[in-house]
PDB file of N, CA and C in Angstrom:
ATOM      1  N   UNK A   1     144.167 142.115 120.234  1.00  0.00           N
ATOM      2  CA  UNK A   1     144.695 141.440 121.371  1.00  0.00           C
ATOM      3  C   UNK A   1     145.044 140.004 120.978  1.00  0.00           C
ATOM      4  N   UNK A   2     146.002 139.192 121.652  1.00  0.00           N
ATOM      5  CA  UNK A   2     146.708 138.631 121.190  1.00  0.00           C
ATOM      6  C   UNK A   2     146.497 137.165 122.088  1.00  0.00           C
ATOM      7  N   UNK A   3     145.644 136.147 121.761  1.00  0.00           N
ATOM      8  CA  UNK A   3     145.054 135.154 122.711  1.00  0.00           C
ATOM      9  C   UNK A   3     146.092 134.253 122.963  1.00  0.00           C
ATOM     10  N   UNK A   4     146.362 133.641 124.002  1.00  0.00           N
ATOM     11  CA  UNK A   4     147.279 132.247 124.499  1.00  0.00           C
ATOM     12  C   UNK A   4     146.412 131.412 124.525  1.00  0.00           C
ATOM     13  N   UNK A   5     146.719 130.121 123.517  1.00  0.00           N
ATOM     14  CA  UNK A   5     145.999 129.311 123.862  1.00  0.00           C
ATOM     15  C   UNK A   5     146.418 127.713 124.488  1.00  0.00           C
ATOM     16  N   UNK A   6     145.635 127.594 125.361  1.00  0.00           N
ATOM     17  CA  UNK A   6     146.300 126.060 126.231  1.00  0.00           C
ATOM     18  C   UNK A   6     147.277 125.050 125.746  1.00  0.00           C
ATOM     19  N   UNK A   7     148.380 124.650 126.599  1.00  0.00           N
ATOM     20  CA  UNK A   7     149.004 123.457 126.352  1.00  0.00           C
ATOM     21  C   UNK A   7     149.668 123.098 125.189  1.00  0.00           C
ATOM     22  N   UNK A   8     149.700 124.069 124.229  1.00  0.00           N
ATOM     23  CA  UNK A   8     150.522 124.214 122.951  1.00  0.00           C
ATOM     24  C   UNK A   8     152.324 124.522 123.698  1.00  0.00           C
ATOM     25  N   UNK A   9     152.380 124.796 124.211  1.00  0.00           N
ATOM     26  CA  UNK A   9     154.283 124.865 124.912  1.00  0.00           C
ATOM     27  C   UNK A   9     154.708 123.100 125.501  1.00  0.00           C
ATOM     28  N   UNK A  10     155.829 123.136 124.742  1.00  0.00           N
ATOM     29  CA  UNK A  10     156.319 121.830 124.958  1.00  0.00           C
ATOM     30  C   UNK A  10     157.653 121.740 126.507  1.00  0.00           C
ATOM     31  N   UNK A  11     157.529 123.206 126.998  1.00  0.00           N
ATOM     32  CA  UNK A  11     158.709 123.594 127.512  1.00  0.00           C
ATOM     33  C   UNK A  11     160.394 123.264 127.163  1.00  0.00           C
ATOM     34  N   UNK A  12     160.553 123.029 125.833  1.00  0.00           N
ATOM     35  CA  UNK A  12     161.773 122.978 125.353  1.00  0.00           C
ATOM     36  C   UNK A  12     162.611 123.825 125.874  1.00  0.00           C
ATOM     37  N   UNK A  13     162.563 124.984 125.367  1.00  0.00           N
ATOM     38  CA  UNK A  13     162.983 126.423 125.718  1.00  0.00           C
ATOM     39  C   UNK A  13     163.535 126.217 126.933  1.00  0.00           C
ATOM     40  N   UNK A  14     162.336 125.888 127.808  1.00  0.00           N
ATOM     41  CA  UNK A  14     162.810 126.167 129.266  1.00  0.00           C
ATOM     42  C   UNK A  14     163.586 124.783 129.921  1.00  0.00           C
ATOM     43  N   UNK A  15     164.000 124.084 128.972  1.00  0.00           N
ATOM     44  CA  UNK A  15     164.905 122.792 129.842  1.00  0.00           C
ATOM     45  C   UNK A  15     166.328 123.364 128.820  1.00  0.00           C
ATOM     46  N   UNK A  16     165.954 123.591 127.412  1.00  0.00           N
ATOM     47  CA  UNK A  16     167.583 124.073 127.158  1.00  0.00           C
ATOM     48  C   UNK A  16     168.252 125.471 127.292  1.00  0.00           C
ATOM     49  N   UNK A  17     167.548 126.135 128.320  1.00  0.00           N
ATOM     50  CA  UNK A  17     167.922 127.398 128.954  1.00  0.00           C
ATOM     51  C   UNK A  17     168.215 126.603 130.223  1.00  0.00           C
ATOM     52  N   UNK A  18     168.058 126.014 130.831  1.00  0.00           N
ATOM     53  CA  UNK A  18     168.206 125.313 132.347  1.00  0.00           C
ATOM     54  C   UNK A  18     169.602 124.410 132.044  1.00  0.00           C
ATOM     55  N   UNK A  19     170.174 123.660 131.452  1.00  0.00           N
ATOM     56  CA  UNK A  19     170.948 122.331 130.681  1.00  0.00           C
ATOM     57  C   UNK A  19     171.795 123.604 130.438  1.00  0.00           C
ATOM     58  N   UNK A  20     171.873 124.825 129.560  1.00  0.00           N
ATOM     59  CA  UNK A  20     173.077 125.811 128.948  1.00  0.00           C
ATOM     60  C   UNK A  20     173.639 126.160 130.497  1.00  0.00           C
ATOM     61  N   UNK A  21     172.445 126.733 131.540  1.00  0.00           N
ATOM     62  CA  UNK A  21     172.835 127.552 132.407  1.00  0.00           C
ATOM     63  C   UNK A  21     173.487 126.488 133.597  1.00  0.00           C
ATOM     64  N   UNK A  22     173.324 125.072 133.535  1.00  0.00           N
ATOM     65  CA  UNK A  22     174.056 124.210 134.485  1.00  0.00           C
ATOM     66  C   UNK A  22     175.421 123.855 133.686  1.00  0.00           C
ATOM     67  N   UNK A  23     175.555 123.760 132.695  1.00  0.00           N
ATOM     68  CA  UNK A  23     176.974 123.859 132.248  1.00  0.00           C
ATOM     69  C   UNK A  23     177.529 124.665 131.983  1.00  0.00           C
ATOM     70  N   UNK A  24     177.412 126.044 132.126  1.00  0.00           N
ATOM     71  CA  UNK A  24     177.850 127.291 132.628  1.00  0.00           C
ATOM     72  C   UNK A  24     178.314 127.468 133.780  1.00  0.00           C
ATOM     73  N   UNK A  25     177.744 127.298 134.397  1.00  0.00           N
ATOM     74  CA  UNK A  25     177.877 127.629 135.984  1.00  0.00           C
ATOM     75  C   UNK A  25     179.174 126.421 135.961  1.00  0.00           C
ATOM     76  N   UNK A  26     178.767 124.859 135.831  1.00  0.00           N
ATOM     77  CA  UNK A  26     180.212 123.534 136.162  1.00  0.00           C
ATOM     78  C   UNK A  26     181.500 124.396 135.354  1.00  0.00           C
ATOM     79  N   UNK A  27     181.329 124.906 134.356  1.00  0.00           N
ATOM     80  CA  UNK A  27     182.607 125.339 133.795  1.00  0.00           C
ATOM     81  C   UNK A  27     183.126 126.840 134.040  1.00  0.00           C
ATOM     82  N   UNK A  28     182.341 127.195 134.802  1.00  0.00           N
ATOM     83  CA  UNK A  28     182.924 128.230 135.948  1.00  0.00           C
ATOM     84  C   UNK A  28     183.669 127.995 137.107  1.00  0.00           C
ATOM     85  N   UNK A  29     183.117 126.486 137.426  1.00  0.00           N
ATOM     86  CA  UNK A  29     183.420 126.336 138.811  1.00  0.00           C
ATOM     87  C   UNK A  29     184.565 125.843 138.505  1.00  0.00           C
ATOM     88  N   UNK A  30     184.938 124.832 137.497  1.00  0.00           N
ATOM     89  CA  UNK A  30     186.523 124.241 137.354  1.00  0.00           C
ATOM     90  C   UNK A  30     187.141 125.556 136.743  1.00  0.00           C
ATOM     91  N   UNK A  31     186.869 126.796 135.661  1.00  0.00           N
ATOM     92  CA  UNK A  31     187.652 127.687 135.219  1.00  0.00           C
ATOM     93  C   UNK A  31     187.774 127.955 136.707  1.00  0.00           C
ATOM     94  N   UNK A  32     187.243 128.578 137.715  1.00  0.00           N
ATOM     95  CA  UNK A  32     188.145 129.636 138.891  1.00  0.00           C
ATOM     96  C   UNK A  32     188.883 128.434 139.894  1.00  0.00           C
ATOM     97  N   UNK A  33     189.051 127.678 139.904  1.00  0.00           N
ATOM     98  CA  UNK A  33     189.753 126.083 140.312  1.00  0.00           C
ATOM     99  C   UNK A  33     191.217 125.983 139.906  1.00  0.00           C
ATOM    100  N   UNK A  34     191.020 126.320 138.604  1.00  0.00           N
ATOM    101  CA  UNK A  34     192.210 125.724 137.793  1.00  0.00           C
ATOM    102  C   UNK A  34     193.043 127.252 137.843  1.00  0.00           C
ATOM    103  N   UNK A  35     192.159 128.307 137.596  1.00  0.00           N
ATOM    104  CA  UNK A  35     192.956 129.504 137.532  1.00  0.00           C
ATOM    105  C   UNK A  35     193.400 129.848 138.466  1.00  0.00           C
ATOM    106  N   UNK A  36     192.864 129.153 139.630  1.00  0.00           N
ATOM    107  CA  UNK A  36     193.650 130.002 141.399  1.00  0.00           C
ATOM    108  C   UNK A  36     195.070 129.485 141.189  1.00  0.00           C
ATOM    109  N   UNK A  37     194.812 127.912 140.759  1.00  0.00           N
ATOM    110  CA  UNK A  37     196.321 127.434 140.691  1.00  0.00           C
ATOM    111  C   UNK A  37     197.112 127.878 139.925  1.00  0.00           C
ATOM    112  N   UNK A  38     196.807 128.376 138.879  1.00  0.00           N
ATOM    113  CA  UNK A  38     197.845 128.865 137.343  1.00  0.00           C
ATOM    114  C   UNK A  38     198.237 130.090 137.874  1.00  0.00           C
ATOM    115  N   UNK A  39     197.300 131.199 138.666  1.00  0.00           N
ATOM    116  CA  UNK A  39     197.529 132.403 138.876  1.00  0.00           C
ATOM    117  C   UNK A  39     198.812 132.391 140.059  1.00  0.00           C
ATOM    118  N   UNK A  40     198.372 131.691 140.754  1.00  0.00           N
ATOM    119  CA  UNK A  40     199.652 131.011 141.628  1.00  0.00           C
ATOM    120  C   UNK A  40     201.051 130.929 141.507  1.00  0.00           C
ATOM    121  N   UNK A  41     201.269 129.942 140.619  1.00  0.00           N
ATOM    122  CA  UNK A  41     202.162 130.135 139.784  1.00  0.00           C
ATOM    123  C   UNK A  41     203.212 130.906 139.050  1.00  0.00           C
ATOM    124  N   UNK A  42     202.000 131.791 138.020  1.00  0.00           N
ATOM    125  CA  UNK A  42     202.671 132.862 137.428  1.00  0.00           C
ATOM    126  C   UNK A  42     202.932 133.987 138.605  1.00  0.00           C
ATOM    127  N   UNK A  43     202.317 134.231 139.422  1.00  0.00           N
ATOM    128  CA  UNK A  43     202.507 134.875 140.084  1.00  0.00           C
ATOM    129  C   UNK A  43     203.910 134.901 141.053  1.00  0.00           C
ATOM    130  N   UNK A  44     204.533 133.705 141.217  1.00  0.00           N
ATOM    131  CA  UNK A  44     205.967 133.134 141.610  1.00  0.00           C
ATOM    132  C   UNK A  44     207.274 133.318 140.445  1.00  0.00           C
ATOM    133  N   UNK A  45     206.079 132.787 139.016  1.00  0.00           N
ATOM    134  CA  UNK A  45     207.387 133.370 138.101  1.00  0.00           C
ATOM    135  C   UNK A  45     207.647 134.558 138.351  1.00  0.00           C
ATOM    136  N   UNK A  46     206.217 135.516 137.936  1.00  0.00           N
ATOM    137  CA  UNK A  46     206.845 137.119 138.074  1.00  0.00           C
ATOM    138  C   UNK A  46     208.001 137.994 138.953  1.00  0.00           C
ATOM    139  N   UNK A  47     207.761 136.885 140.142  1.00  0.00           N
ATOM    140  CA  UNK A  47     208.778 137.628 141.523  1.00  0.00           C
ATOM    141  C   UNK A  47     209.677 137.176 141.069  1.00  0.00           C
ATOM    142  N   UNK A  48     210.170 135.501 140.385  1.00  0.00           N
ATOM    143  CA  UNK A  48     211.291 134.908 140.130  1.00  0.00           C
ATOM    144  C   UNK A  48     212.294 136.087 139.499  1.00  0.00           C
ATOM    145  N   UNK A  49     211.004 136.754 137.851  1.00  0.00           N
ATOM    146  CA  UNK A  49     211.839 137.132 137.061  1.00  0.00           C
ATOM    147  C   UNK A  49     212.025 138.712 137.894  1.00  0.00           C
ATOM    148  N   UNK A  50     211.508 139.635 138.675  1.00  0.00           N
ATOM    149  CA  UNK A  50     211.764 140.880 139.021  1.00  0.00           C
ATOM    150  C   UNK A  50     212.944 140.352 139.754  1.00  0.00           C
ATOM    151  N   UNK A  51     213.223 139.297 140.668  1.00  0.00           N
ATOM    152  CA  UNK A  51     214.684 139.120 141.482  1.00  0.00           C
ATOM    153  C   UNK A  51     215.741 138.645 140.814  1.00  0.00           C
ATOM    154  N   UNK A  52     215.434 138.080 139.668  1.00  0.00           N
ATOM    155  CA  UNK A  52     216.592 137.852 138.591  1.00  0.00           C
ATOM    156  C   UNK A  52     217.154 138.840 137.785  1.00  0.00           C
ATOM    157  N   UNK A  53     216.264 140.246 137.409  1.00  0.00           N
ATOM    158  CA  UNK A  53     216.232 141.348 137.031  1.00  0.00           C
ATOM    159  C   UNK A  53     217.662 142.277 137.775  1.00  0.00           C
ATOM    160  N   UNK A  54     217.056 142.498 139.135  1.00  0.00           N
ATOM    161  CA  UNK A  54     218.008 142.982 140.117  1.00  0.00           C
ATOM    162  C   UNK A  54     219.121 142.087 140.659  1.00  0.00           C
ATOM    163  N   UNK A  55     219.773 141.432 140.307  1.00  0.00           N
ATOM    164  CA  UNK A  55     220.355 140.031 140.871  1.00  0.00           C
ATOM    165  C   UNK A  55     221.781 140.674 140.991  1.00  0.00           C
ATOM    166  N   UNK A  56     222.470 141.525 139.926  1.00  0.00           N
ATOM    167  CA  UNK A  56     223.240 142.385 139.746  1.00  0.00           C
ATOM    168  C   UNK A  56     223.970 142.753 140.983  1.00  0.00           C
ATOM    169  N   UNK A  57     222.760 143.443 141.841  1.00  0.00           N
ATOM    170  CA  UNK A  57     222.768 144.777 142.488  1.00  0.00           C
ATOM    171  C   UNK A  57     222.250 143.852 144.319  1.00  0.00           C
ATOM    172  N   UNK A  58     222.080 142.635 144.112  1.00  0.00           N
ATOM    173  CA  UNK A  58     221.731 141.457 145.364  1.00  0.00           C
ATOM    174  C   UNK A  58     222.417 140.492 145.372  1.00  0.00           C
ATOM    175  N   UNK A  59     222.438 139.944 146.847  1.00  0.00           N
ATOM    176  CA  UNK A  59     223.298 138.595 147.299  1.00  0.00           C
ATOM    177  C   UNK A  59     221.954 137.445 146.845  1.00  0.00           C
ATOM    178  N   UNK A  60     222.696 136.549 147.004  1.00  0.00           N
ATOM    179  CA  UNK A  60     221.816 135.298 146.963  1.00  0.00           C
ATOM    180  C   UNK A  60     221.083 135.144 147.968  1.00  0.00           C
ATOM    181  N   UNK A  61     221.480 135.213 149.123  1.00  0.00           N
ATOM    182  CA  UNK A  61     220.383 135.693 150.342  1.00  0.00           C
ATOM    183  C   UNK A  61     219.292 136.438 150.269  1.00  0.00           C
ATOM    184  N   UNK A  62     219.193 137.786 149.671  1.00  0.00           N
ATOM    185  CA  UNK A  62     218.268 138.554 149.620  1.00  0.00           C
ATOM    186  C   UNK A  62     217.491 138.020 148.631  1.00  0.00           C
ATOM    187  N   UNK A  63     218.106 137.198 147.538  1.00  0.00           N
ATOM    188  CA  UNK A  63     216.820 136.978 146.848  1.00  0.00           C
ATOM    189  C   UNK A  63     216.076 135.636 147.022  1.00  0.00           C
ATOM    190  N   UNK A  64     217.009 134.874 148.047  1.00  0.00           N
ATOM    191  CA  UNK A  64     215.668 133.975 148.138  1.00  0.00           C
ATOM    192  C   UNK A  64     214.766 134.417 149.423  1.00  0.00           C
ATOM    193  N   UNK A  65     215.438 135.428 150.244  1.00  0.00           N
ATOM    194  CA  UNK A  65     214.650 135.982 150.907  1.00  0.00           C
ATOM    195  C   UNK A  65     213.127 136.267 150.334  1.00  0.00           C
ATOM    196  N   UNK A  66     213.259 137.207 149.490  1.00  0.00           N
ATOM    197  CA  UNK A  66     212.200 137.996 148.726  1.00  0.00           C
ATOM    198  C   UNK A  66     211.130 136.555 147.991  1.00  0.00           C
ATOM    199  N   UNK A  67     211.717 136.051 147.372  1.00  0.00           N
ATOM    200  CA  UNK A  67     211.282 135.238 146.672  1.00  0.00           C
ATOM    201  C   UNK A  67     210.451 134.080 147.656  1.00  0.00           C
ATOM    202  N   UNK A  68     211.410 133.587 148.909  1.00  0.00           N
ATOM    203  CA  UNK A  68     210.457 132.615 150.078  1.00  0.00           C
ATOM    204  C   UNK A  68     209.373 133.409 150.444  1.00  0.00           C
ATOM    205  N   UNK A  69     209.754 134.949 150.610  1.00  0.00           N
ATOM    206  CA  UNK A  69     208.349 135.393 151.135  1.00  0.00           C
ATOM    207  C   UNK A  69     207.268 135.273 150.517  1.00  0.00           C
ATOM    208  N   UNK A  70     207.407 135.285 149.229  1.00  0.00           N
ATOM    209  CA  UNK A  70     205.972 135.754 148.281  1.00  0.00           C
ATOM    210  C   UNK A  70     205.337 134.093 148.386  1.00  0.00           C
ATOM    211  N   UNK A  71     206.491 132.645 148.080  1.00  0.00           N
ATOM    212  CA  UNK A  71     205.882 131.830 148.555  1.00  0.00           C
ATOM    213  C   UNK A  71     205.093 131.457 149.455  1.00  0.00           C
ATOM    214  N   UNK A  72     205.327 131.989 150.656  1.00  0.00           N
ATOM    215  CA  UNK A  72     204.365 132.069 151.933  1.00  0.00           C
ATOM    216  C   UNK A  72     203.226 132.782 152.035  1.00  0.00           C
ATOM    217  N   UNK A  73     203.162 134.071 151.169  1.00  0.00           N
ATOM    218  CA  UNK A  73     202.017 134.308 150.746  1.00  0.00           C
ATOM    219  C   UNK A  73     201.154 134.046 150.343  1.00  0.00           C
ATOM    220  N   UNK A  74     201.545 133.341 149.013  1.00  0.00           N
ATOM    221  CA  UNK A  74     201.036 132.714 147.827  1.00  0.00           C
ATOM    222  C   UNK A  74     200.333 131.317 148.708  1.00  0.00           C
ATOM    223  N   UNK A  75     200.504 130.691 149.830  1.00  0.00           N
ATOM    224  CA  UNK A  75     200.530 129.874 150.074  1.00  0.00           C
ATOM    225  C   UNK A  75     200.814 128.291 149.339  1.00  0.00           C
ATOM    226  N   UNK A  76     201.753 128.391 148.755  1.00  0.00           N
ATOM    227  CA  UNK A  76     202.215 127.151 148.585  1.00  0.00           C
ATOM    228  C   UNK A  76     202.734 126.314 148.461  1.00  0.00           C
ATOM    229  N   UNK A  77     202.903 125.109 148.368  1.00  0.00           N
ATOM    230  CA  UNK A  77     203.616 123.930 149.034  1.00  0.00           C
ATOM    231  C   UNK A  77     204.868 124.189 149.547  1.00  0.00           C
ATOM    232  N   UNK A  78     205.378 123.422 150.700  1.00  0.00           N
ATOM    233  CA  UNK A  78     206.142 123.667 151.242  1.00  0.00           C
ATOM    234  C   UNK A  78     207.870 123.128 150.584  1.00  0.00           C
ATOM    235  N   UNK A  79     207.611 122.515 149.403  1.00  0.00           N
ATOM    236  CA  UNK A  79     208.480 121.763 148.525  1.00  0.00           C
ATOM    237  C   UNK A  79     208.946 122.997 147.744  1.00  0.00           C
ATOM    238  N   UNK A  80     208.274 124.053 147.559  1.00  0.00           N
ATOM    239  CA  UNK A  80     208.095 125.049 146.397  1.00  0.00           C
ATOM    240  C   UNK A  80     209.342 126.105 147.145  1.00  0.00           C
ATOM    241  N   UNK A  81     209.830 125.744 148.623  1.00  0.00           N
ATOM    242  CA  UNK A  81     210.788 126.690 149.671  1.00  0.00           C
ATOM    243  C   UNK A  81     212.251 126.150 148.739  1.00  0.00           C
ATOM    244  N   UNK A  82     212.386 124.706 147.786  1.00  0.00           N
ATOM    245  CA  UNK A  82     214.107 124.266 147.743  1.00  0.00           C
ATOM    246  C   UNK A  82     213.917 125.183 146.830  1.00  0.00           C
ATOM    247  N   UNK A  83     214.815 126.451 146.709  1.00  0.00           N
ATOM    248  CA  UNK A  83     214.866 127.345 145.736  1.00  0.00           C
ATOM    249  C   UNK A  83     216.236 126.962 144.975  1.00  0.00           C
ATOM    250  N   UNK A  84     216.931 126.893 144.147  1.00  0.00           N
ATOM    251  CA  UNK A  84     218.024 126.633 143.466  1.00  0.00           C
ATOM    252  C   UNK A  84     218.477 128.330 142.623  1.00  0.00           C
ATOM    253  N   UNK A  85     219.307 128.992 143.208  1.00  0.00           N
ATOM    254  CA  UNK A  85     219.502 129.920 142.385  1.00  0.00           C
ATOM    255  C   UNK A  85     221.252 129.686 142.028  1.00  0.00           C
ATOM    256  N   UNK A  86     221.834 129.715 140.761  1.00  0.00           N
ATOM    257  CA  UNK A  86     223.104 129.458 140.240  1.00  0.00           C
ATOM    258  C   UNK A  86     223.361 130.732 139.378  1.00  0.00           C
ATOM    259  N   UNK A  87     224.206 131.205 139.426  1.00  0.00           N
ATOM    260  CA  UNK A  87     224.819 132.505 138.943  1.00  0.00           C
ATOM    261  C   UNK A  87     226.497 131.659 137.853  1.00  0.00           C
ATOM    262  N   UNK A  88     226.638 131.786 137.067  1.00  0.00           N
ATOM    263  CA  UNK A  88     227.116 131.472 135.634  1.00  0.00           C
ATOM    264  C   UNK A  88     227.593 132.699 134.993  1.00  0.00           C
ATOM    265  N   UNK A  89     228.539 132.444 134.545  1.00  0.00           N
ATOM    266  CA  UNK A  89     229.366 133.463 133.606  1.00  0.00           C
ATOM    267  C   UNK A  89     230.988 133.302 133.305  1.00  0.00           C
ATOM    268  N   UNK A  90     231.625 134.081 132.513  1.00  0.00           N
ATOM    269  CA  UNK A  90     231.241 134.878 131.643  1.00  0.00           C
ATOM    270  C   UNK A  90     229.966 134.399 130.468  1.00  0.00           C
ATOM    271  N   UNK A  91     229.651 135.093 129.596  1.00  0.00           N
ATOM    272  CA  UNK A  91     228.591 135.822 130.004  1.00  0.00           C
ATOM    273  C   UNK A  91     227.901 136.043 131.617  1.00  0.00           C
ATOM    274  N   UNK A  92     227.699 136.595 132.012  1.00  0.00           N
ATOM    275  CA  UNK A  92     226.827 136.415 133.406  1.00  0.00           C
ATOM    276  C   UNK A  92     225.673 136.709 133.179  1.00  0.00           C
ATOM    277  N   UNK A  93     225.311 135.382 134.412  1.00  0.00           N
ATOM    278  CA  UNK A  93     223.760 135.001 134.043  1.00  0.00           C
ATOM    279  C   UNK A  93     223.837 134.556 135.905  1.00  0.00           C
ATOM    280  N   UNK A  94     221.901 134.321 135.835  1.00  0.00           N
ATOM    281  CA  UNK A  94     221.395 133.924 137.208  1.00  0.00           C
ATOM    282  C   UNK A  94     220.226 133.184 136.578  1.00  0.00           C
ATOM    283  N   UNK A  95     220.263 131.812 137.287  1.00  0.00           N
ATOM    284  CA  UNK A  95     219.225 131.254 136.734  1.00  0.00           C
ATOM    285  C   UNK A  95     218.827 130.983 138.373  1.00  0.00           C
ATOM    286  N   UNK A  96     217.572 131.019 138.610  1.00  0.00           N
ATOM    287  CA  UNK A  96     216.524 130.345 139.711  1.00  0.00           C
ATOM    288  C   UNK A  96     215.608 129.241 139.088  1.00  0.00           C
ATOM    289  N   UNK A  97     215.371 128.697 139.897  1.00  0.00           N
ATOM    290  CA  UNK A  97     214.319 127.484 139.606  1.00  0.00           C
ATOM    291  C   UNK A  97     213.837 126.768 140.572  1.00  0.00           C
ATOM    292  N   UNK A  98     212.704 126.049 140.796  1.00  0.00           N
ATOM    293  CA  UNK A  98     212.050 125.317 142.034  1.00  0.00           C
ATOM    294  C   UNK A  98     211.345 124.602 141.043  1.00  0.00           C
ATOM    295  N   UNK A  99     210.944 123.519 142.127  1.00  0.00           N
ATOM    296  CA  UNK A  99     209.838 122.534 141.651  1.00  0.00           C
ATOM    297  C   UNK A  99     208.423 122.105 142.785  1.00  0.00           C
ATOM    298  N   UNK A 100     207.562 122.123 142.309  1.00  0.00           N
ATOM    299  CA  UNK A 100     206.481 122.017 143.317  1.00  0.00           C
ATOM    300  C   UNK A 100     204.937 120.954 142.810  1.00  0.00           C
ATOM    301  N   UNK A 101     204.463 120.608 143.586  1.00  0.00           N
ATOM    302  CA  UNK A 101     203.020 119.939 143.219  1.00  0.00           C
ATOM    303  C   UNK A 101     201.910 120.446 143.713  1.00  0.00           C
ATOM    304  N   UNK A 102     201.326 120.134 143.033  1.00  0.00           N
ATOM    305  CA  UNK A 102     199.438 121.060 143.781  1.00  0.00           C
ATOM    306  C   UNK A 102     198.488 120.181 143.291  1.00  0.00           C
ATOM    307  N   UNK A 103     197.816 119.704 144.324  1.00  0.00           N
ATOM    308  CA  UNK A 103     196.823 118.629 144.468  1.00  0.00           C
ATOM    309  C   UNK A 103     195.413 119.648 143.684  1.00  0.00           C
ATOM    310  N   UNK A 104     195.075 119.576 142.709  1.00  0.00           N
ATOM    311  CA  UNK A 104     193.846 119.927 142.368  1.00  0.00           C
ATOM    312  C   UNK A 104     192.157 119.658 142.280  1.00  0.00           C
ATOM    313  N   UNK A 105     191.532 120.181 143.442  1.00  0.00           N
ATOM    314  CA  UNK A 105     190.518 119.298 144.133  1.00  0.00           C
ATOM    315  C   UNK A 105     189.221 119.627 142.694  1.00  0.00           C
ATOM    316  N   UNK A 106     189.066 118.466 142.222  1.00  0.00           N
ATOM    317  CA  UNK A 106     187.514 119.144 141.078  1.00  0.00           C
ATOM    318  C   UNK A 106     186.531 117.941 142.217  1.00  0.00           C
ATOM    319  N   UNK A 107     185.394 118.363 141.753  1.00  0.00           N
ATOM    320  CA  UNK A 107     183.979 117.938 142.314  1.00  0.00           C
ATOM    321  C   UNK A 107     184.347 115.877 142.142  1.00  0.00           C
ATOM    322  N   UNK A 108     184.290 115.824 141.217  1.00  0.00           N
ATOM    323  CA  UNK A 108     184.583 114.277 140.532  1.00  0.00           C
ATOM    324  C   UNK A 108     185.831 113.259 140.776  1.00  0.00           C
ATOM    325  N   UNK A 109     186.884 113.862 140.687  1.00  0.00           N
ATOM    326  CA  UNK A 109     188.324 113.912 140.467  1.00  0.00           C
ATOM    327  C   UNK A 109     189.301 114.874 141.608  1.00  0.00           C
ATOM    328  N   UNK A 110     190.389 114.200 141.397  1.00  0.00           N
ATOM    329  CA  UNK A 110     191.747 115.197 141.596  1.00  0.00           C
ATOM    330  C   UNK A 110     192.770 115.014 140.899  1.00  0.00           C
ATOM    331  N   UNK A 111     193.449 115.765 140.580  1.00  0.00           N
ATOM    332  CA  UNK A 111     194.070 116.387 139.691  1.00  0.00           C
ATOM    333  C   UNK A 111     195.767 116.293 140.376  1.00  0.00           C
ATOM    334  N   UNK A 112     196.650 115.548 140.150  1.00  0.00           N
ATOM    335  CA  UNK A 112     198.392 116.107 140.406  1.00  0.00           C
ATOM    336  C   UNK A 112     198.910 117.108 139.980  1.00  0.00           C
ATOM    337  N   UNK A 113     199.003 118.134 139.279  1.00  0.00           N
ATOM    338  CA  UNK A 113     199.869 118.860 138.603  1.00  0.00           C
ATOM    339  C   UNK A 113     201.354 119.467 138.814  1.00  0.00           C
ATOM    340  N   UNK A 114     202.192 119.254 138.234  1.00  0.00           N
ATOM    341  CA  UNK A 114     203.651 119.545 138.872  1.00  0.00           C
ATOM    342  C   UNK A 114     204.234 120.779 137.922  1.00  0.00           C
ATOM    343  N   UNK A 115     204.460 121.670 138.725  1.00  0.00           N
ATOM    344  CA  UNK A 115     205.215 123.201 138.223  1.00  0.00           C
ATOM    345  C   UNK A 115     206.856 122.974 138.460  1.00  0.00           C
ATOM    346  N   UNK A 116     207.470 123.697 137.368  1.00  0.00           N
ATOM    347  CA  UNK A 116     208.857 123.453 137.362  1.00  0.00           C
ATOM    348  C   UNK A 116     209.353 125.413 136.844  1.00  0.00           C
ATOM    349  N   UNK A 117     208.579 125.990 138.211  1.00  0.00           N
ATOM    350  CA  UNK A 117     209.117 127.354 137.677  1.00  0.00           C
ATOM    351  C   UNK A 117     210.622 127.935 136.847  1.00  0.00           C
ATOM    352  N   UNK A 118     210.843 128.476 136.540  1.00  0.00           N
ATOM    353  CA  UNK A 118     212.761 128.939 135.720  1.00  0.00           C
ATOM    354  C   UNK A 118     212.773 129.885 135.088  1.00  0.00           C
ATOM    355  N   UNK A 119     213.934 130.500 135.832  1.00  0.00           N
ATOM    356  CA  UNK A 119     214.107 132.277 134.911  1.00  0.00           C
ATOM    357  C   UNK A 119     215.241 132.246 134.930  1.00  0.00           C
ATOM    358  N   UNK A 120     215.519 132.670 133.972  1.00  0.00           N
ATOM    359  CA  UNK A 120     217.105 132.921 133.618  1.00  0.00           C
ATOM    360  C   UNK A 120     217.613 134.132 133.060  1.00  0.00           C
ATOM    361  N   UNK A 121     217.892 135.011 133.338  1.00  0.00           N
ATOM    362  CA  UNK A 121     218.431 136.389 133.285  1.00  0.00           C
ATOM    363  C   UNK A 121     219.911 136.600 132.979  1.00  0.00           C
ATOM    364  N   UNK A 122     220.342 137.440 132.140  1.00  0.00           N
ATOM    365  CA  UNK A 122     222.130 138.018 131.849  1.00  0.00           C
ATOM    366  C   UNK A 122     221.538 139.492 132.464  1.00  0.00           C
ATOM    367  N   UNK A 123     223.100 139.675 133.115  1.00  0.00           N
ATOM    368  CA  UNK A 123     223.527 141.178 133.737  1.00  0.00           C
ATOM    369  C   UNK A 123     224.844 141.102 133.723  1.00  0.00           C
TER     370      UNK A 123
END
């Protein structure tokens, strides 16, 4: 059998298991922060590029239709609605683009960040 004996533990262990697991957790909390906004984002390119895809076969109406909606979903900024879509050719092409800001709230700080979405597609 295997005796413990008194007051020999300095509790090291247990303050740099406590210190790992609080800067774990802070760099969780800014990773899902920063990613709502990025996911945001890409998530606007993607529709950009599926309506630039079909652009062919759509008016300019329908696609900023499609495209304002997902903004309103997405909820964001209301700056992110001046959509710019220009159609170019020969070659033919459709380029879309917007510009937008998102206030990024961290615990300490805030954050400006400015998105300048753009897809540009030939059909």
């Amino acid at each position: 059998m295997v005796g413990r004996t008194g007051g020999t533990r300095r509790g090291a262990g247990t303050l740099g298991c406590l210190v790992t697991l609080v800067l774990f957790i802070g760099a969780l909390y800014y990773g899902t922060e920063v990613g709502r906004v990025y996911y945001r984002y890409y998530n606007l390119v993607d529709v950009m590029k599926v309506q630039a895809r079909f652009a062919r076969n759509q008016t300019d109406q329908v696609i900023r239709r499609n495209i304002l909606s997902r903004i309103d979903e997405l909820g964001l900024p209301s700056e992110a609605r001046r959509l710019q879509i220009r159609r170019e050719g020969p070659p033919y092409q459709i380029v879309i683009r917007t510009e937008y800001r998102e206030l990024l709230q961290l615990p300490f700080r805030s954050v400006q960040l400015t998105f300048r979405p753009k897809v540009e597609s030939r059909f």
